[in-house]
Protein backbone atom coordinates (compact mmCIF):
# COMPACT_ATOMS: atom_id res chain seq x y z
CA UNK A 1 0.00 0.00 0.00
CA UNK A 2 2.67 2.63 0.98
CA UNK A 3 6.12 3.22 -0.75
CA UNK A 4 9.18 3.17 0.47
CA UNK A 5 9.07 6.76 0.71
CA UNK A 6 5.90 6.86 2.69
CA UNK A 7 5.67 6.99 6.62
CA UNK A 8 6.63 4.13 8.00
CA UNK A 9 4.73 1.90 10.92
CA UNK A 10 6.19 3.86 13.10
CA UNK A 11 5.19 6.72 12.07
CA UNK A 12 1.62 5.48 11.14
CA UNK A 13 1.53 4.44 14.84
CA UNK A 14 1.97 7.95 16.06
CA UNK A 15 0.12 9.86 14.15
CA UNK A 16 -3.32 7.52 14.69
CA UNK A 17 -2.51 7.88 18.42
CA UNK A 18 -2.53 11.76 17.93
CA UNK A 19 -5.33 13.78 17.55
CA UNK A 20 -6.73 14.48 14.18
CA UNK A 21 -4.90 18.00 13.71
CA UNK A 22 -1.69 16.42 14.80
CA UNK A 23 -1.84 13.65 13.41
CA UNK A 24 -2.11 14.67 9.80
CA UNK A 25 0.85 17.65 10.71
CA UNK A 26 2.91 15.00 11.01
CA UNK A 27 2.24 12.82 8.09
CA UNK A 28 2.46 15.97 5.70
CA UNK A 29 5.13 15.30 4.48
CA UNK A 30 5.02 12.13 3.02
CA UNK A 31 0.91 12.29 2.83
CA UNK A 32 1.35 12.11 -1.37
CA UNK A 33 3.56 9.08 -0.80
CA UNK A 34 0.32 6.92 1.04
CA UNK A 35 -2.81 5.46 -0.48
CA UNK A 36 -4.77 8.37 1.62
CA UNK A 37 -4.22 10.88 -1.71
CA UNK A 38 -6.77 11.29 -4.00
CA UNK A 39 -6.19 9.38 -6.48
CA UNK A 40 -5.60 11.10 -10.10
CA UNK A 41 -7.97 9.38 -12.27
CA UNK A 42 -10.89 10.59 -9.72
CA UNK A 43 -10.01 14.00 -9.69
CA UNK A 44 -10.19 13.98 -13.55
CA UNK A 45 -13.58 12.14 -13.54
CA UNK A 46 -14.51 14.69 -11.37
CA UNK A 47 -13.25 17.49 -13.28
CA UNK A 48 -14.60 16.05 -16.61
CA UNK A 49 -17.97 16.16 -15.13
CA UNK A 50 -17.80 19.42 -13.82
CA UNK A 51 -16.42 21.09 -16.51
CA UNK A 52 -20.02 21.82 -18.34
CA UNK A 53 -21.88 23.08 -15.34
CA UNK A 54 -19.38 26.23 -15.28
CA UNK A 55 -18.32 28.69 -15.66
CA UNK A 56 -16.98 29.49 -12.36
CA UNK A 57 -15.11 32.30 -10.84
CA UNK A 58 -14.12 31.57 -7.50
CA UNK A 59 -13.81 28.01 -5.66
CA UNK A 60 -13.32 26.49 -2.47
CA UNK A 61 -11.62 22.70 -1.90
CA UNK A 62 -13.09 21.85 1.67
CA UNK A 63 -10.46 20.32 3.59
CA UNK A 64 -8.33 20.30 0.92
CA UNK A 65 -4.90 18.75 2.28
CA UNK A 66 -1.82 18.67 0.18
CA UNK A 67 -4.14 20.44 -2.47
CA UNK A 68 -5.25 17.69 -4.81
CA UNK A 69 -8.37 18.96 -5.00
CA UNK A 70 -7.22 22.52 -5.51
CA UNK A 71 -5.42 21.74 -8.11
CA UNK A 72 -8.72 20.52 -9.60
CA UNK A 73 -9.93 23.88 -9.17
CA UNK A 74 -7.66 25.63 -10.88
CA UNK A 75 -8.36 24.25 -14.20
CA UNK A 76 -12.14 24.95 -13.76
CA UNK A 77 -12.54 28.60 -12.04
CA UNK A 78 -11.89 32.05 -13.77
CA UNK A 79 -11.02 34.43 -11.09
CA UNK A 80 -9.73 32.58 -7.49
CA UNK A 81 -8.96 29.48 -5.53
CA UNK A 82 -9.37 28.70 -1.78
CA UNK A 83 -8.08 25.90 0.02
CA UNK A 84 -8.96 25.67 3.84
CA UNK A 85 -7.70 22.78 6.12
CA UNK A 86 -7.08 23.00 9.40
CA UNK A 87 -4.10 21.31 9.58
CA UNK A 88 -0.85 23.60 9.50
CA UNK A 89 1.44 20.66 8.03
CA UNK A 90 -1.01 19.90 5.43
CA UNK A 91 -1.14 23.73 4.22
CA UNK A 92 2.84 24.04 3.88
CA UNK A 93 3.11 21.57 1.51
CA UNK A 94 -0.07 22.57 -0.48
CA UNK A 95 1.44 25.98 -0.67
CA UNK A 96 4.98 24.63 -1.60
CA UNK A 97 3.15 22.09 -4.54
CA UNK A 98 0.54 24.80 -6.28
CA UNK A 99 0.06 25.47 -9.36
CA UNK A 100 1.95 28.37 -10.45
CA UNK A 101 -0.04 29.34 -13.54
CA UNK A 102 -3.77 30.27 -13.20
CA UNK A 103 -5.92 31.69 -11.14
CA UNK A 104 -4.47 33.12 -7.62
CA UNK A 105 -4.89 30.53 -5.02
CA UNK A 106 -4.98 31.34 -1.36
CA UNK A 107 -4.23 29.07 1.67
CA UNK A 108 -6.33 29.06 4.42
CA UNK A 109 -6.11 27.42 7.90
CA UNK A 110 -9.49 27.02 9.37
CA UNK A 111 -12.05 24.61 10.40
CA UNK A 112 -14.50 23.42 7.99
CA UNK A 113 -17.70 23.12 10.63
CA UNK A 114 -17.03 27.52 11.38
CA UNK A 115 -15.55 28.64 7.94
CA UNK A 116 -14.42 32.15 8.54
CA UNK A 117 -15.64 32.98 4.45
CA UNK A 118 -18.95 34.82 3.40
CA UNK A 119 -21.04 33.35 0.47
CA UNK A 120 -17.76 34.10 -1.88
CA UNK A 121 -17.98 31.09 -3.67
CA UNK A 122 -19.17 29.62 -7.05
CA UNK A 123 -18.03 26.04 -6.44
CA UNK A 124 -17.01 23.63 -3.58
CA UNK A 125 -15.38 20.45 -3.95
CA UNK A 126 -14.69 18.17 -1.32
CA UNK A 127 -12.37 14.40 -1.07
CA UNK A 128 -11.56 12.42 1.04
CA UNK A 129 -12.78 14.06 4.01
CA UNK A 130 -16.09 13.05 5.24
CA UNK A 131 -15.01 10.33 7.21
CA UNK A 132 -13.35 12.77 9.66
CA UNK A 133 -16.92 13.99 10.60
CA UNK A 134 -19.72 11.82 12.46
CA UNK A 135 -22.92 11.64 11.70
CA UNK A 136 -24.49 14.08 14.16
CA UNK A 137 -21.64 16.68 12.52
CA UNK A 138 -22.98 16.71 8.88
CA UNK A 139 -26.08 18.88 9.00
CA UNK A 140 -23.62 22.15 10.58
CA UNK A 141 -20.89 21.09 7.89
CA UNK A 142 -23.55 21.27 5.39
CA UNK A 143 -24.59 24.23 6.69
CA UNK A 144 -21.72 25.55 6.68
CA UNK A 145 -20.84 24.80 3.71
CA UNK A 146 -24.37 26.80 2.13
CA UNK A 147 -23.25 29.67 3.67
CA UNK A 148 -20.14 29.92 1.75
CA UNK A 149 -21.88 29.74 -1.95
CA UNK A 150 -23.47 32.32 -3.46
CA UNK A 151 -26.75 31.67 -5.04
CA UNK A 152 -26.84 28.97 -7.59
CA UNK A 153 -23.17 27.90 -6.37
CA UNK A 154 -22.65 23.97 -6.23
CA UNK A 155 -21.30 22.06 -4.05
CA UNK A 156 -19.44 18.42 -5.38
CA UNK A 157 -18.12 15.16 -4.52
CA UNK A 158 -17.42 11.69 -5.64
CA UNK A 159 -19.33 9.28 -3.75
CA UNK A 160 -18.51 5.21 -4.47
CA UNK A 161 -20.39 2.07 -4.47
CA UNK A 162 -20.05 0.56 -1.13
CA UNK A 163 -18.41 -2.99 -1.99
CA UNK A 164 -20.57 -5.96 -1.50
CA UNK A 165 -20.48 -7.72 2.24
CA UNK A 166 -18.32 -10.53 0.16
CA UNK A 167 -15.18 -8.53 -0.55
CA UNK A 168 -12.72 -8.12 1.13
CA UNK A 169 -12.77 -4.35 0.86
CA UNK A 170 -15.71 -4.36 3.08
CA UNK A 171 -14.09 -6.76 5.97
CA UNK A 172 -11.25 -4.18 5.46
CA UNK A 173 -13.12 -1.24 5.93
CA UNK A 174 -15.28 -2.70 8.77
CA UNK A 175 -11.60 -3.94 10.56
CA UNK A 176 -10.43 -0.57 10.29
CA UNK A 177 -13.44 1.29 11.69
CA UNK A 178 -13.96 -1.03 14.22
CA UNK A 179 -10.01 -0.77 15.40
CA UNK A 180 -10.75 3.33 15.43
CA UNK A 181 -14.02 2.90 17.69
CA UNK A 182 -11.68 0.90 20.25
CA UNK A 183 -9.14 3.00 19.80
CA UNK A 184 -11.32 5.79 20.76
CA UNK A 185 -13.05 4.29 23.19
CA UNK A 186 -9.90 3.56 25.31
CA UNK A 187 -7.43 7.11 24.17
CA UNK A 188 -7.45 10.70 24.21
CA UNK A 189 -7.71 12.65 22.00
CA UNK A 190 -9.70 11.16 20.11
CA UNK A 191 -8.89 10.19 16.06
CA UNK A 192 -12.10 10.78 14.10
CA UNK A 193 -11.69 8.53 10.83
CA UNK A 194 -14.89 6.34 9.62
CA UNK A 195 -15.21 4.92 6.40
CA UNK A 196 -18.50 3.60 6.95
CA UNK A 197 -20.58 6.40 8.37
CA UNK A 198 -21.31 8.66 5.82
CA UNK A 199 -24.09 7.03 4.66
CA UNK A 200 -25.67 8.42 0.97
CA UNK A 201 -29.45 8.44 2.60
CA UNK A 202 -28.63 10.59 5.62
CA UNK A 203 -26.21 12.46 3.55
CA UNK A 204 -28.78 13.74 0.70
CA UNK A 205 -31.57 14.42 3.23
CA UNK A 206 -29.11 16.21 5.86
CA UNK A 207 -28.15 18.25 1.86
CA UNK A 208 -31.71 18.75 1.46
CA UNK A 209 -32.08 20.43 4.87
CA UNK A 210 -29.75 22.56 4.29
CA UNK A 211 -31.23 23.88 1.20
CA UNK A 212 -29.20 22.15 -1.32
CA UNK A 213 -31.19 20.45 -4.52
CA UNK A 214 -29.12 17.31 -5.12
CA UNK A 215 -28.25 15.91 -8.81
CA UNK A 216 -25.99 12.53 -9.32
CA UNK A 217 -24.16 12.33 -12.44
CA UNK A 218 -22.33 8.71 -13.06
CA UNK A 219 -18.52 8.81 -13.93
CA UNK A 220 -18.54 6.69 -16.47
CA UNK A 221 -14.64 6.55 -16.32
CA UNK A 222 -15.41 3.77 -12.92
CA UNK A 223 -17.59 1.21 -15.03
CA UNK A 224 -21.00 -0.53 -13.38
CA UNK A 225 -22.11 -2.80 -11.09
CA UNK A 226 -23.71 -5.96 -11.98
CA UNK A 227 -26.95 -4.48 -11.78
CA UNK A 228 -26.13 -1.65 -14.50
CA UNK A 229 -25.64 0.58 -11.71
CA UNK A 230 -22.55 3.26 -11.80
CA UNK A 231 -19.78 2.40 -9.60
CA UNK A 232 -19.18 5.80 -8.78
CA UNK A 233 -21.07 8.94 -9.35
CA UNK A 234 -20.36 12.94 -8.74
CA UNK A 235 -22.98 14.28 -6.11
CA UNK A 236 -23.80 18.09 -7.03
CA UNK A 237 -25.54 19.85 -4.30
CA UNK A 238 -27.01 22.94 -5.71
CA UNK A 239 -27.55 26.06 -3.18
CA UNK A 240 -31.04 27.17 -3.51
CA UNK A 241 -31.95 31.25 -2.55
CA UNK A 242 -32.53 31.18 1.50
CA UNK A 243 -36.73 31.41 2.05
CA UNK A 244 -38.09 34.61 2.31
CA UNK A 245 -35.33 36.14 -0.49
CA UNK A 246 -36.33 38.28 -3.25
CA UNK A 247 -34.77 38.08 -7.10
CA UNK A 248 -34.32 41.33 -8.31
């Protein structure tokens, strides 16, 4: 899973005993080394199927790391890029690894459930990330993330197939959450990391409540399922005007 320039055991031991913030300043460096990176054929699914809802002008990639997602952005928006994390470690090597050509891109440390933006945005794009929230979190995150987009702004993620209780990629996921919900049962600070709770009901009907209209569109690039269903698919939340506004 990891090269031999990524962390080693060691080093994955210590970070998963740190808290969340900590733990990802220290694996910063060698975060584009691990299996945790967004992969690049997903971030130019994504991008492919964004591409014809623009034009944007100014974006936001929520959580956004070592900037994979930012760098997304930067082919897509006119005017500006954002990425916020709140992870210091995470930031320095974003800033050190962006894109020098397009749009200006500014680095911002802050935490995704109280962004410190006004609705500036056209587009926000999120990976990788959801996992670090529980359940009871998402409705404020979505919120939160509403308040950031201007009218008619969208806001975007790839969400997967979850694999069939016969593979072994769901006894792997299931081992790892269950190791995290013993590990936090029994240390402090806790290390929020779930695959398995962001769950696509809850998720569209915490959207809805937060006045986003929500639209799937398949990535073809990912195939189907047995059943003719995609295997992934790009969610676009849409932010509707907040009740009571007036159109002029």
């Amino acid at each position: 899973m990891f090269s031999p320039e990524g962390p080693s055991l060691r080093e994955l031991a210590v970070q998963a005993m740190s808290s969340v913030e900590h733990g990802y300043d220290l694996l910063a460096p060698k975060f584009d080394r691990t299996p945790f990176r967004t992969p690049g054929p997903v971030l130019e699914s994504v991008a492919k199927a964004l591409g014809p809802l623009g034009p944007f002008e100014d974006g936001l990639d929520l959580c956004c790391g070592t900037g994979a997602g930012t760098e997304l952005l930067a082919g897509l928006c006119g005017r500006s890029v954002t990425g916020v994390d709140f992870s210091g470690g995470m930031l320095g090597v974003a800033r050190r690894r962006a894109p020098s050509s397009g749009p200006g891109v500014a680095w911002v440390r802050g935490d995704a459930r109280a962004l410190p933006f006004g609705p500036a945005f056209d587009l926000v794009v999120s990976f990788g990330a959801f996992g670090h929230f529980l359940p009871r979190e998402l409705p404020g995150l979505f919120a939160q993330v509403r308040s950031v987009l201007r009218p008619g702004g969208r806001f975007a993620f790839p969400v997967f197939a979850p694999p069939r209780l016969s593979s072994p990629a769901y006894w792997t996921l299931l081992g790892f959450d269950t190791a995290m919900r013993v590990r936090n049962a029994l240390w402090r600070p806790p290390f929020v990391m779930y695959y398995r709770t962001f769950r696509f009901g809850g998720v569209v009907d915490g959207l809805a409540r937060a006045g986003f209209t929500v639209e799937l569109r398949p990535l073809p690039e990912f195939g189907r399922r047995d059943d003719g269903s995609p295997r992934a698919r790009l969610l676009v939340a849409g932010a509707q005007p907040a009740a009571g506004s007036v159109n002029s």
